[in-house]
C-alpha atoms as a PDB file:
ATOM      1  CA  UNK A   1      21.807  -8.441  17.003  1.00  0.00           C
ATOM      2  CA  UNK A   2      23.916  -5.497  16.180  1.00  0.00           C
ATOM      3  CA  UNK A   3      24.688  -2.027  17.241  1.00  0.00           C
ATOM      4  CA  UNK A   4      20.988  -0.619  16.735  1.00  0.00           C
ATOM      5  CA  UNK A   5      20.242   1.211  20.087  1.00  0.00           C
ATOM      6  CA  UNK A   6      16.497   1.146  19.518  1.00  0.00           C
ATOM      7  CA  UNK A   7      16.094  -2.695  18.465  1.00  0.00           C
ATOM      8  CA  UNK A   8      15.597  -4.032  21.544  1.00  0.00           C
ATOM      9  CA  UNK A   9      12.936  -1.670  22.940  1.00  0.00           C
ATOM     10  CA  UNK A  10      10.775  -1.219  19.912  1.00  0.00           C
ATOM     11  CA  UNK A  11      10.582  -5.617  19.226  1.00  0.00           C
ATOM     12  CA  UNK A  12       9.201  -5.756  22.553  1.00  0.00           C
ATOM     13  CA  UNK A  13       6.626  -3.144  22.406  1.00  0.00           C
ATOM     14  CA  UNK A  14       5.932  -5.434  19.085  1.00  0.00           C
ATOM     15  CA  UNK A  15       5.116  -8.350  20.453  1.00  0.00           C
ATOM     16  CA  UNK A  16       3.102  -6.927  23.116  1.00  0.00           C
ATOM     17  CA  UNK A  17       1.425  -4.432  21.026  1.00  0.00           C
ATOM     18  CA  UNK A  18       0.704  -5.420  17.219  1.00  0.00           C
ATOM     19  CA  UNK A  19      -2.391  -5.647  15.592  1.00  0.00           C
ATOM     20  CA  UNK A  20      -3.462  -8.976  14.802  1.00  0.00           C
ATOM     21  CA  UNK A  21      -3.330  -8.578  11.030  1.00  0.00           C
ATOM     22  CA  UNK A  22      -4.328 -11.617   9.029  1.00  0.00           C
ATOM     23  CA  UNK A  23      -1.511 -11.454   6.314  1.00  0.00           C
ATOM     24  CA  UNK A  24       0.966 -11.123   9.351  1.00  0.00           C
ATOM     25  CA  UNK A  25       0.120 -14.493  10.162  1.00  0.00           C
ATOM     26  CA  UNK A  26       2.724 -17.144  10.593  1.00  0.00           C
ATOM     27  CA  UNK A  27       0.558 -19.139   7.777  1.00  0.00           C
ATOM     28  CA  UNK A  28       0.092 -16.029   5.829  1.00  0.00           C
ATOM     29  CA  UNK A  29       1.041 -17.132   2.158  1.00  0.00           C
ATOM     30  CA  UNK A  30       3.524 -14.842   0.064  1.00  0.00           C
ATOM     31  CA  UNK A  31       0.659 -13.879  -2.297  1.00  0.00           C
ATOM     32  CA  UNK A  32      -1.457 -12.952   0.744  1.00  0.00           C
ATOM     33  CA  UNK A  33       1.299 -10.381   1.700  1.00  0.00           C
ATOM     34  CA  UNK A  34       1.178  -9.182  -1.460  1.00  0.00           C
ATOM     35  CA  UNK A  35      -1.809  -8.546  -1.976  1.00  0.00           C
ATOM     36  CA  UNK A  36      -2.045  -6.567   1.184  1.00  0.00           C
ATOM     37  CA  UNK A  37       1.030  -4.273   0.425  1.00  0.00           C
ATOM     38  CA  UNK A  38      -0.822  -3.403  -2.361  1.00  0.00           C
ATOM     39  CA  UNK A  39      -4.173  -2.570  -1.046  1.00  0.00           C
ATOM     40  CA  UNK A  40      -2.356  -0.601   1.736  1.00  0.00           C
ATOM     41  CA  UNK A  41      -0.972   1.680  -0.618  1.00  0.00           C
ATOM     42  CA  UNK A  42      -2.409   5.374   0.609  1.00  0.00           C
ATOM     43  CA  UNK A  43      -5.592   3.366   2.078  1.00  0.00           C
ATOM     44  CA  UNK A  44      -6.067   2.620   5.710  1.00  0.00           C
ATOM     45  CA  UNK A  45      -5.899  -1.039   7.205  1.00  0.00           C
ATOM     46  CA  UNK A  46      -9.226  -0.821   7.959  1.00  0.00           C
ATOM     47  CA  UNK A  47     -10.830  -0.387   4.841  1.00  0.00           C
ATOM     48  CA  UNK A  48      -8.420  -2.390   3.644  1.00  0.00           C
ATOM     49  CA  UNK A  49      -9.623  -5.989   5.999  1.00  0.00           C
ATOM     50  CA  UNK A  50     -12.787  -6.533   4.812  1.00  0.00           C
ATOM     51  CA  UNK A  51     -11.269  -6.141   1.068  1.00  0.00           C
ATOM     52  CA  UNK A  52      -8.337  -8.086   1.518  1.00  0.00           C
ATOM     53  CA  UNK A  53     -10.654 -11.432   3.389  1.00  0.00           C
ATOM     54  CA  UNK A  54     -13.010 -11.284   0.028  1.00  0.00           C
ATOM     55  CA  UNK A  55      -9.859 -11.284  -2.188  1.00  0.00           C
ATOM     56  CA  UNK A  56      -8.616 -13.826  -0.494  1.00  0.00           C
ATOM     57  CA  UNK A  57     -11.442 -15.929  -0.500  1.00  0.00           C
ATOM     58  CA  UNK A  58     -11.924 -16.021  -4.134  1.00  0.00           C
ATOM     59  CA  UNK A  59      -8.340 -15.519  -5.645  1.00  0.00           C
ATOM     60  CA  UNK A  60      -6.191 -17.460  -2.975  1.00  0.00           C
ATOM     61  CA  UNK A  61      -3.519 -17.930  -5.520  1.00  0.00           C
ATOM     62  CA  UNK A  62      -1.982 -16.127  -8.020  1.00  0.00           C
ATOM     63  CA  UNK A  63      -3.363 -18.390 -11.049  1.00  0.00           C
ATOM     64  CA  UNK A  64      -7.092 -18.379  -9.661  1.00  0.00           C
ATOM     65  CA  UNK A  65      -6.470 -14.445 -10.482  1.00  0.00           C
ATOM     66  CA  UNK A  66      -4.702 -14.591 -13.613  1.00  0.00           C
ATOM     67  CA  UNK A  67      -7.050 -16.780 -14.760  1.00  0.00           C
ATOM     68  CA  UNK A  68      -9.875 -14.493 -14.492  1.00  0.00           C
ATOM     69  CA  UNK A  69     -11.060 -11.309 -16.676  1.00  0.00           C
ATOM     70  CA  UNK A  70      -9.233  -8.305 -15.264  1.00  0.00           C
ATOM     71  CA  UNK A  71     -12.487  -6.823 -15.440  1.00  0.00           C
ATOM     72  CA  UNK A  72     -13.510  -8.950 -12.248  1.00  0.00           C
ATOM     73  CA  UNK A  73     -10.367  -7.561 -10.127  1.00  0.00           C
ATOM     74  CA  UNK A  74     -11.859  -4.015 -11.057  1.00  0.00           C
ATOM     75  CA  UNK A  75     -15.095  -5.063  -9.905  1.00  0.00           C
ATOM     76  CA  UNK A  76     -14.139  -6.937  -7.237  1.00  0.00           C
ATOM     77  CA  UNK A  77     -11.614  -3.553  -6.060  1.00  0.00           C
ATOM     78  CA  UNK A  78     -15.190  -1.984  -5.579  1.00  0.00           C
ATOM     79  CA  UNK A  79     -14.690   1.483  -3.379  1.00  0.00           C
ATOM     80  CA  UNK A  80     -11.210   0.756  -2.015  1.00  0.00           C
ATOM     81  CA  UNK A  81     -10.042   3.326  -4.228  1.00  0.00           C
ATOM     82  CA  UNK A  82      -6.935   4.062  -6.828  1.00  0.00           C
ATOM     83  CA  UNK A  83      -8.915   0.974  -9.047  1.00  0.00           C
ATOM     84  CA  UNK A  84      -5.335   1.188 -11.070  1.00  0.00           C
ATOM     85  CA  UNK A  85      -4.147  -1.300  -7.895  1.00  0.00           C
ATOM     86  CA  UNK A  86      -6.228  -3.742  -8.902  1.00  0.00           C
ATOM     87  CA  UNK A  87      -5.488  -4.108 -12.695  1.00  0.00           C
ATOM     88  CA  UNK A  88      -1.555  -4.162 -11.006  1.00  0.00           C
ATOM     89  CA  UNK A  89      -2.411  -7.007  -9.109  1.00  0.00           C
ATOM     90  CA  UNK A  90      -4.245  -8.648 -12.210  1.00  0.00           C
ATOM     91  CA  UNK A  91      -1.350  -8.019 -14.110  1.00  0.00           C
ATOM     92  CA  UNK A  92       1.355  -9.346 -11.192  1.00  0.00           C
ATOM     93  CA  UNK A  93      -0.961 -12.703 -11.155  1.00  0.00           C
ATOM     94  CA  UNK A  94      -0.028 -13.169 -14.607  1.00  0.00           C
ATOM     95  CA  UNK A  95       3.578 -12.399 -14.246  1.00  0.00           C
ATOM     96  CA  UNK A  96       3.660 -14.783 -11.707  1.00  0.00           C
ATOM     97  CA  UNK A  97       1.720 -17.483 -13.457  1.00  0.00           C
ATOM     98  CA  UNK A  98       3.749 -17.030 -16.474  1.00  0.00           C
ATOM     99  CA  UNK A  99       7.564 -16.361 -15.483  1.00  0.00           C
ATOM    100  CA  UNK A 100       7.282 -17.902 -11.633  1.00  0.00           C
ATOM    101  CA  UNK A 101       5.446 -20.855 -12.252  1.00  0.00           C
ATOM    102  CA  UNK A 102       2.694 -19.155 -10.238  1.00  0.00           C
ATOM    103  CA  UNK A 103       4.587 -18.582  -7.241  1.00  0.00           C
ATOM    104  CA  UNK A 104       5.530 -15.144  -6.256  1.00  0.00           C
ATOM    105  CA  UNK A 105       9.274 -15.136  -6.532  1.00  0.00           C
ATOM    106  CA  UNK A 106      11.510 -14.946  -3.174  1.00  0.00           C
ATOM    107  CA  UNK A 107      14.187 -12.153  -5.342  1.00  0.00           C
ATOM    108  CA  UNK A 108      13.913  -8.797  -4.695  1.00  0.00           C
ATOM    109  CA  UNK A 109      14.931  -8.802  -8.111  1.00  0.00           C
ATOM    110  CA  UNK A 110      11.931 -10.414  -9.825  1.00  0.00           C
ATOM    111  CA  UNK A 111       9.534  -8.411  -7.140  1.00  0.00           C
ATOM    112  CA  UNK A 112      10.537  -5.660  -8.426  1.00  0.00           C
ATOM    113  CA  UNK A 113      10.400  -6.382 -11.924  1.00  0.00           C
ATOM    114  CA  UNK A 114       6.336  -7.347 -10.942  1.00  0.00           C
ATOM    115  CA  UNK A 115       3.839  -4.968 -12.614  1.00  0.00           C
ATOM    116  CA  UNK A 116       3.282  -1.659  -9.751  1.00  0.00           C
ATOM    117  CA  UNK A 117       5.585  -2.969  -7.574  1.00  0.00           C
ATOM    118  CA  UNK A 118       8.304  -0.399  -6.301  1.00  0.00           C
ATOM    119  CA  UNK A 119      11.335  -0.149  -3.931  1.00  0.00           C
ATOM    120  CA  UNK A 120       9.000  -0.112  -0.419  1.00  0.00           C
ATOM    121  CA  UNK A 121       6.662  -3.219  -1.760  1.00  0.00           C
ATOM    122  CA  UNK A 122       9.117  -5.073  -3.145  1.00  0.00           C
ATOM    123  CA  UNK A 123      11.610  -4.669   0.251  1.00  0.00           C
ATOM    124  CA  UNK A 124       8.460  -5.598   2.101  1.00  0.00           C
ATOM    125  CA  UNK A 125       7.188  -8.798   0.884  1.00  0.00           C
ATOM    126  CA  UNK A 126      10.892 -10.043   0.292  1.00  0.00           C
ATOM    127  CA  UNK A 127      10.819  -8.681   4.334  1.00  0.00           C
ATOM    128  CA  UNK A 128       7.779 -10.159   5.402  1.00  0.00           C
ATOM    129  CA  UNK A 129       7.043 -12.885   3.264  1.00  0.00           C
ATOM    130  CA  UNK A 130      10.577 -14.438   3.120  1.00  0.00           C
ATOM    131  CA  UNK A 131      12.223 -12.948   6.186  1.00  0.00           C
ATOM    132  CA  UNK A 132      14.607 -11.402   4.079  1.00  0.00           C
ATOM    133  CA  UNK A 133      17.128  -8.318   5.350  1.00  0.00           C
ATOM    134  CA  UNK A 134      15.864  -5.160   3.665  1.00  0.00           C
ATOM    135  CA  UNK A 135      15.384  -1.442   4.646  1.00  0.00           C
ATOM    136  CA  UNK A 136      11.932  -0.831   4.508  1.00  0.00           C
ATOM    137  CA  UNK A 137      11.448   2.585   4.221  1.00  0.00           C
ATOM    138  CA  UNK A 138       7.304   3.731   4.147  1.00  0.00           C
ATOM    139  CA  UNK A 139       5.762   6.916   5.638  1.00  0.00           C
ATOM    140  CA  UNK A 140       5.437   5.519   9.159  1.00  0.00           C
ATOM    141  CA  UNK A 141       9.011   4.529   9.235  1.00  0.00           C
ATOM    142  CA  UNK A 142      10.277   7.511   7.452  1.00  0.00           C
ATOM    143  CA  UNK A 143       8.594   9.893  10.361  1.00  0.00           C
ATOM    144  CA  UNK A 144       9.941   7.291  13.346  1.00  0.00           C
ATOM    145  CA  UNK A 145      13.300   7.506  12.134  1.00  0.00           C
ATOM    146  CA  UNK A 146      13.152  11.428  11.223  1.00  0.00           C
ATOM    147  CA  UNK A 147      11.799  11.984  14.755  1.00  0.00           C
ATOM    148  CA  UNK A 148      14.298   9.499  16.767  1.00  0.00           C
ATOM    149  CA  UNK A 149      17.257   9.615  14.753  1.00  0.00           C
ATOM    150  CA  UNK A 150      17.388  13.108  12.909  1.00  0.00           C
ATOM    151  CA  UNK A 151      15.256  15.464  15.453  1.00  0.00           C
ATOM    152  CA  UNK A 152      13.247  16.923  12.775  1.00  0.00           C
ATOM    153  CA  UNK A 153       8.976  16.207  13.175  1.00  0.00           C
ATOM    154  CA  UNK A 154       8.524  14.906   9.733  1.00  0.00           C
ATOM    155  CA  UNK A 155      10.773  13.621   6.897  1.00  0.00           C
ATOM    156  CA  UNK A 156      11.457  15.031   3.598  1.00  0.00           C
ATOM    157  CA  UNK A 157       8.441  15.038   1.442  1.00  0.00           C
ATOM    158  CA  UNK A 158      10.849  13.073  -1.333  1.00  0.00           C
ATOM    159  CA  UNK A 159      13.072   9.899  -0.044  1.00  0.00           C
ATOM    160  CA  UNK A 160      16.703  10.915   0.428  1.00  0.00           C
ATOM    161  CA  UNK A 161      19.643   8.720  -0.074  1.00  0.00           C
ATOM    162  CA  UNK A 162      20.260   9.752   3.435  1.00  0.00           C
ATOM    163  CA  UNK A 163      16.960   8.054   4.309  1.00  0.00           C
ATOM    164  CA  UNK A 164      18.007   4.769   2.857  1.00  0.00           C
ATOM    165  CA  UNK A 165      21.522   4.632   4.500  1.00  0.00           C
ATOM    166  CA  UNK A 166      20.202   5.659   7.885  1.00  0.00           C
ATOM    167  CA  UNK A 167      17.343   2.954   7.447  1.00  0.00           C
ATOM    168  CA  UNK A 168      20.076   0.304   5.750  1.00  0.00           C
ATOM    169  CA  UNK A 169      22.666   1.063   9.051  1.00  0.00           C
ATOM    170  CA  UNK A 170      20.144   0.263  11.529  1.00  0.00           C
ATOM    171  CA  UNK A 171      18.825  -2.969  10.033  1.00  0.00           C
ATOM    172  CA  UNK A 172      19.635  -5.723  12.771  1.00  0.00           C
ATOM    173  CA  UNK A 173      22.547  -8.288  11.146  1.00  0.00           C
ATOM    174  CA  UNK A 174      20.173 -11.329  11.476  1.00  0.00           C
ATOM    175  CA  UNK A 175      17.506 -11.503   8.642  1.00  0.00           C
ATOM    176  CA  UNK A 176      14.807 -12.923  10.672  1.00  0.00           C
ATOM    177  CA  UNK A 177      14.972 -10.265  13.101  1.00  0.00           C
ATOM    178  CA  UNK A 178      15.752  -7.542  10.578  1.00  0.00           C
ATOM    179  CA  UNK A 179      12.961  -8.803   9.068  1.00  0.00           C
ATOM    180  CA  UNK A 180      10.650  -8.197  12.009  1.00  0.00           C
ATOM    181  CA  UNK A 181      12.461  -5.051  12.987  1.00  0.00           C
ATOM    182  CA  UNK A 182      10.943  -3.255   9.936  1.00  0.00           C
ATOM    183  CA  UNK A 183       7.290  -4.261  10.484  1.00  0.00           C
ATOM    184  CA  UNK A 184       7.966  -3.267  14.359  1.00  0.00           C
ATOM    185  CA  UNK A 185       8.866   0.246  12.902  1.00  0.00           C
ATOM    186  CA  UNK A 186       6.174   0.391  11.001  1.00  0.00           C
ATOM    187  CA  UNK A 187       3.688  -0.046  13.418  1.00  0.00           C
ATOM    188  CA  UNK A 188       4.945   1.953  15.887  1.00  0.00           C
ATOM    189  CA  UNK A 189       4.943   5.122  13.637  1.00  0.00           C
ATOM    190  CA  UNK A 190       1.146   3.726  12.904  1.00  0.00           C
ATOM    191  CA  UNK A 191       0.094   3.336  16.407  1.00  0.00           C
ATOM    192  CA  UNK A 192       2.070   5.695  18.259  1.00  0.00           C
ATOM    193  CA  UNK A 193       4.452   8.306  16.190  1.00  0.00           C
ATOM    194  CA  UNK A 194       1.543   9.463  14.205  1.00  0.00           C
ATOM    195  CA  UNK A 195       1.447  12.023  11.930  1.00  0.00           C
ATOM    196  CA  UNK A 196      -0.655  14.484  14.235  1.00  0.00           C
ATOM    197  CA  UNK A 197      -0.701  13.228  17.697  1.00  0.00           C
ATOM    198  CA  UNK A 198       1.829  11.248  18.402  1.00  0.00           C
ATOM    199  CA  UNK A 199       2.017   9.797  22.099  1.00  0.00           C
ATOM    200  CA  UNK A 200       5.690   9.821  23.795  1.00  0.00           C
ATOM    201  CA  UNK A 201       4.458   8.856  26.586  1.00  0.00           C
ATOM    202  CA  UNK A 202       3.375   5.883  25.096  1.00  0.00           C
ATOM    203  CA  UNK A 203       6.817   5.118  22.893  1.00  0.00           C
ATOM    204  CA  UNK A 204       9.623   2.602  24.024  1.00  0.00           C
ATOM    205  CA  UNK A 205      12.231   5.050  22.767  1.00  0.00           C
ATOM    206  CA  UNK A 206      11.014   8.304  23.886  1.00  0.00           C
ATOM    207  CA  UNK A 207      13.728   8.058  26.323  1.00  0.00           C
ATOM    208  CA  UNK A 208      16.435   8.196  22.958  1.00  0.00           C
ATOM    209  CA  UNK A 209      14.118  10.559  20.682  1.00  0.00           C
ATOM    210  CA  UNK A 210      16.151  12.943  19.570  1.00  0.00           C
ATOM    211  CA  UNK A 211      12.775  15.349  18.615  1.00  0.00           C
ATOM    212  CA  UNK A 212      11.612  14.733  21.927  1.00  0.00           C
ATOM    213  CA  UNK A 213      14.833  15.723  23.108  1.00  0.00           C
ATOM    214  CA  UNK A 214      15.019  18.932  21.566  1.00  0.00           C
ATOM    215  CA  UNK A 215      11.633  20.034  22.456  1.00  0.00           C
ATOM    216  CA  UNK A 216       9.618  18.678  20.013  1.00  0.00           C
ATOM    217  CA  UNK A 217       9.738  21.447  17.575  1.00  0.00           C
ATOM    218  CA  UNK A 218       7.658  22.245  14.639  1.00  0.00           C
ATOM    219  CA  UNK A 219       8.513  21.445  11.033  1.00  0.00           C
ATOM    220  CA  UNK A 220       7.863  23.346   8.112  1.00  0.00           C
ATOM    221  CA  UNK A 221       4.858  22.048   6.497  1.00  0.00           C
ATOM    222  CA  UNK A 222       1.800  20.085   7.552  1.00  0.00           C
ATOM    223  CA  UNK A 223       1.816  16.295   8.546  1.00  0.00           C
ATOM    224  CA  UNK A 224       0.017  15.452   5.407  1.00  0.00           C
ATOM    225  CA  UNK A 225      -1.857  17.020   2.284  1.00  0.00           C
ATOM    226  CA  UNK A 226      -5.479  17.244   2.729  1.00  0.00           C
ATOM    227  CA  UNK A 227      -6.980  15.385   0.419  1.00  0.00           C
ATOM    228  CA  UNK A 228     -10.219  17.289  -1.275  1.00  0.00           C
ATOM    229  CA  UNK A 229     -12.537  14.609  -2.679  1.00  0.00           C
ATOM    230  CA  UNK A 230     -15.780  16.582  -3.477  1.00  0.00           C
ATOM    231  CA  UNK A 231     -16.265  17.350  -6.980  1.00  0.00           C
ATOM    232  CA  UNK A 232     -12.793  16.396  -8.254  1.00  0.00           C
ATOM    233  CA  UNK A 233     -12.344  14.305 -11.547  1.00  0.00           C
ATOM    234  CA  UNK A 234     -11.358  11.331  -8.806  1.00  0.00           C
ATOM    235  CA  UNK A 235     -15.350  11.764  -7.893  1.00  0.00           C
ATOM    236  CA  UNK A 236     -16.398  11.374 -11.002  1.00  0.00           C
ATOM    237  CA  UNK A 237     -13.865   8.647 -12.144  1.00  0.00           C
ATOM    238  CA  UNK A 238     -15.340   6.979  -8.815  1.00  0.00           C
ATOM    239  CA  UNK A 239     -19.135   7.073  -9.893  1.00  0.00           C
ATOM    240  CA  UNK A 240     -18.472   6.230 -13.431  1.00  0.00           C
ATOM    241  CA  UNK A 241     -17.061   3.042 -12.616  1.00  0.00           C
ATOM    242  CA  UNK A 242     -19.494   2.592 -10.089  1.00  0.00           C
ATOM    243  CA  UNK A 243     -21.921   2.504 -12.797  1.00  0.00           C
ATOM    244  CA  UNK A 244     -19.769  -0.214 -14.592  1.00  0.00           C
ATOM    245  CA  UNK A 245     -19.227  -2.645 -11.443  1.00  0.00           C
ATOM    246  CA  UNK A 246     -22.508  -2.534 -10.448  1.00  0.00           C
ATOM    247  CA  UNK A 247     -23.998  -3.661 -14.170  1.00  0.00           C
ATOM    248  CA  UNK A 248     -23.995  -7.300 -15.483  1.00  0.00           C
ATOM    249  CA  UNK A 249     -22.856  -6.318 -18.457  1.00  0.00           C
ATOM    250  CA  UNK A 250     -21.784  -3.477 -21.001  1.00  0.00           C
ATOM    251  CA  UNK A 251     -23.820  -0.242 -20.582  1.00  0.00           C
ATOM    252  CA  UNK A 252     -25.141   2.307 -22.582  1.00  0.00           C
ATOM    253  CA  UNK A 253     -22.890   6.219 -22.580  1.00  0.00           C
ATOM    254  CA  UNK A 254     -26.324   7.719 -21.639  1.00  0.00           C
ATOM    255  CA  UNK A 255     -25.931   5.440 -18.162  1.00  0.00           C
ATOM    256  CA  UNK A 256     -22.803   6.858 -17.529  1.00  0.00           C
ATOM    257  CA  UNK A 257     -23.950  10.551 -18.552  1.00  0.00           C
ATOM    258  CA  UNK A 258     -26.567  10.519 -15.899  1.00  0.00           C
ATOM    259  CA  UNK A 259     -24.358  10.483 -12.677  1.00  0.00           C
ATOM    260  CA  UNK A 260     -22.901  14.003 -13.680  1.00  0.00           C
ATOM    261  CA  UNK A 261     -24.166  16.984 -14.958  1.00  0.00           C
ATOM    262  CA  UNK A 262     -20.863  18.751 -16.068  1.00  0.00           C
ATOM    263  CA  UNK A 263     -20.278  17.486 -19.590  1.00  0.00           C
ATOM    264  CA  UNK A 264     -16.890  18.591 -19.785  1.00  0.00           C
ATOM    265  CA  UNK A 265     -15.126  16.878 -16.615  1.00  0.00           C
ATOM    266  CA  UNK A 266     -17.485  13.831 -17.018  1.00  0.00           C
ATOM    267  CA  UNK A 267     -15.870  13.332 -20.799  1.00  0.00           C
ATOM    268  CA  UNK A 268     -12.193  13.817 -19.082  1.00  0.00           C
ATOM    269  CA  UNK A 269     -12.964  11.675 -16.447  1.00  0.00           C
ATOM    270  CA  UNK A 270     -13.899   9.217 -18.729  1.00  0.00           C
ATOM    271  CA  UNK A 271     -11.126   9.247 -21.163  1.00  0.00           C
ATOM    272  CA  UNK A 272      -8.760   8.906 -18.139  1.00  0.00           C
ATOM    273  CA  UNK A 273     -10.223   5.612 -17.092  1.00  0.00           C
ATOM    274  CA  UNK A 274      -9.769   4.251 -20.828  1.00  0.00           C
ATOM    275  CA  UNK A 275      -6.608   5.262 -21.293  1.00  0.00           C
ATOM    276  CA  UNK A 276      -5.998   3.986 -17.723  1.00  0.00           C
ATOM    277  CA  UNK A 277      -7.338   0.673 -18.690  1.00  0.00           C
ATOM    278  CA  UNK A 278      -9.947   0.463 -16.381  1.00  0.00           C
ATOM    279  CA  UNK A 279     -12.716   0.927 -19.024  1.00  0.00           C
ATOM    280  CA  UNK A 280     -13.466  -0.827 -22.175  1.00  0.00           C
ATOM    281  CA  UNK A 281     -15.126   1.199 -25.030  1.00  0.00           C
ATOM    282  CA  UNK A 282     -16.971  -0.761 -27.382  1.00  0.00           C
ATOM    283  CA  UNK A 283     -17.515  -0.675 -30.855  1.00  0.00           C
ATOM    284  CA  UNK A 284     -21.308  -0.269 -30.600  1.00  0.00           C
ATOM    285  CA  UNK A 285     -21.071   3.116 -28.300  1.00  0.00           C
ATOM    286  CA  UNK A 286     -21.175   0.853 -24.982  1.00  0.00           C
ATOM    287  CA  UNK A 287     -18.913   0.738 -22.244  1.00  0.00           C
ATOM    288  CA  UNK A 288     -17.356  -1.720 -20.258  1.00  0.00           C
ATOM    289  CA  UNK A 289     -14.954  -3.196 -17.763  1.00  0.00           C
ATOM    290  CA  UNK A 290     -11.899  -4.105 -19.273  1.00  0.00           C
ATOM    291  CA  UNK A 291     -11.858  -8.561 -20.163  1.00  0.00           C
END
């Protein structure tokens, strides 16, 4: 394989171990995978099955997407959250249609030319999709590798270059295994070298850790932000377009005026999602999902 010390170990706690994940599937189309790296992005797998199976269902391929108004993807995103993902996706289904002949493209290249697609996505589908040899680099892996490699309990809160070499040196040579090495990574920082609680007793490298080694101490800072939701403009972004998804058609401001009292952050909140592109403005005082 190659000179990666923790290889071995951490593909067999894989295979015994993994979630069964739909778009993990040896079937699992490119544009599945895609579509799930997306919704993943700061939402948890599972809100992000039962969202991912109706997407599926009825946009299977890139062109039955593209072809539709981006106004259904919005709707469709429902309370998954960040709704900006899903006018990314509308706009990679056109890409695709229109540059890849409606195939997602193979290149890391071209994936990450796609619209919202950055380093981590891009490495990933080209990883998981097309068993491809790239460093994939996400929060999970980030705090595995800080932990095992570096001794420190979390990572930077930025990615290093540091980061990237460490993760590019211990990719295995072979890209089919390199391939599976990352997702193996990833879900052992998910499973078992969480953020808060992470169970060494239960990891195939504890034996190699170097935090573990050193005592496990504490790191400056707090595994994550907390993440107030309550009365922020992200609440009321969240029930104005609730408003939207849930009509048949355009509706009146007043409609939209009515699910907040506070005149002043409702207005902001509802600029942001038209200049976001998530809400349509028409010329008769009406609002809408984007078409």
């Amino acid at each position: 394989m190659n000179d990666n010390p923790y290889s071995t170990a951490v593909l067999a706690w894989y295979q015994a171990n993994a979630r069964d994940l739909p778009w993990r599937h040896d079937d699992a189309s490119p544009w599945s995978v895609l579509v799930s790296e997306i919704m993943l992005q700061q939402t948890p797998v599972v809100r992000v099955l039962p969202a991912w199976a109706a997407w599926m269902e009825r946009w299977p391929t890139p062109a039955d997407l593209a072809a539709a108004p981006s106004g259904d993807a919005v709707r469709m995103w429902n309370r998954l959250g960040y709704p900006r993902r899903a006018l990314n996706l509308h706009a990679c289904a056109r890409t695709i249609v229109e540059r890849h002949g409606g195939e997602v493209p193979d290149s890391h290249t071209d994936l990450l030319a796609l619209p919202g697609v950055g380093p981590y996505t891009a490495a990933a589908v080209a990883s998981f999709a097309y068993g491809q040899r790239h460093a994939i680099l996400d929060t999970n892996v980030r705090r595995v590798l800080a932990r095992t490699v570096t001794g420190v309990q979390y990572p930077p809160k930025a990615q290093t270059r540091a980061e990237v070499a460490l993760a590019e040196a211990l990719l295995p040579a072979e890209a089919s295994v390199a391939a599976r090495w990352g997702v193996a990574v990833m879900e052992l920082g998910a499973l078992v070298c969480t953020a808060r609680s992470p169970a060494c007793g239960e990891c195939p490298i504890s034996g190699d850790c170097a935090w573990r080694a050193a005592g496990r101490p504490a790191h400056d800072g707090p595994p994550r932000r907390g993440q107030t939701y309550a009365g922020t403009d992200r609440q009321v972004r969240g029930k104005l377009l609730a408003v939207l998804r849930d009509a048949s058609g355009p509706v009146p401001k007043a409609a939209l005026d009515a699910v907040w009292d506070e005149p002043v952050q409702r207005e902001r909140a509802l600029d942001a999602l038209v200049a976001d592109g998530l809400v349509d403005p028409l010329d008769d005082g009406r609002y809408a999902l984007p078409r």
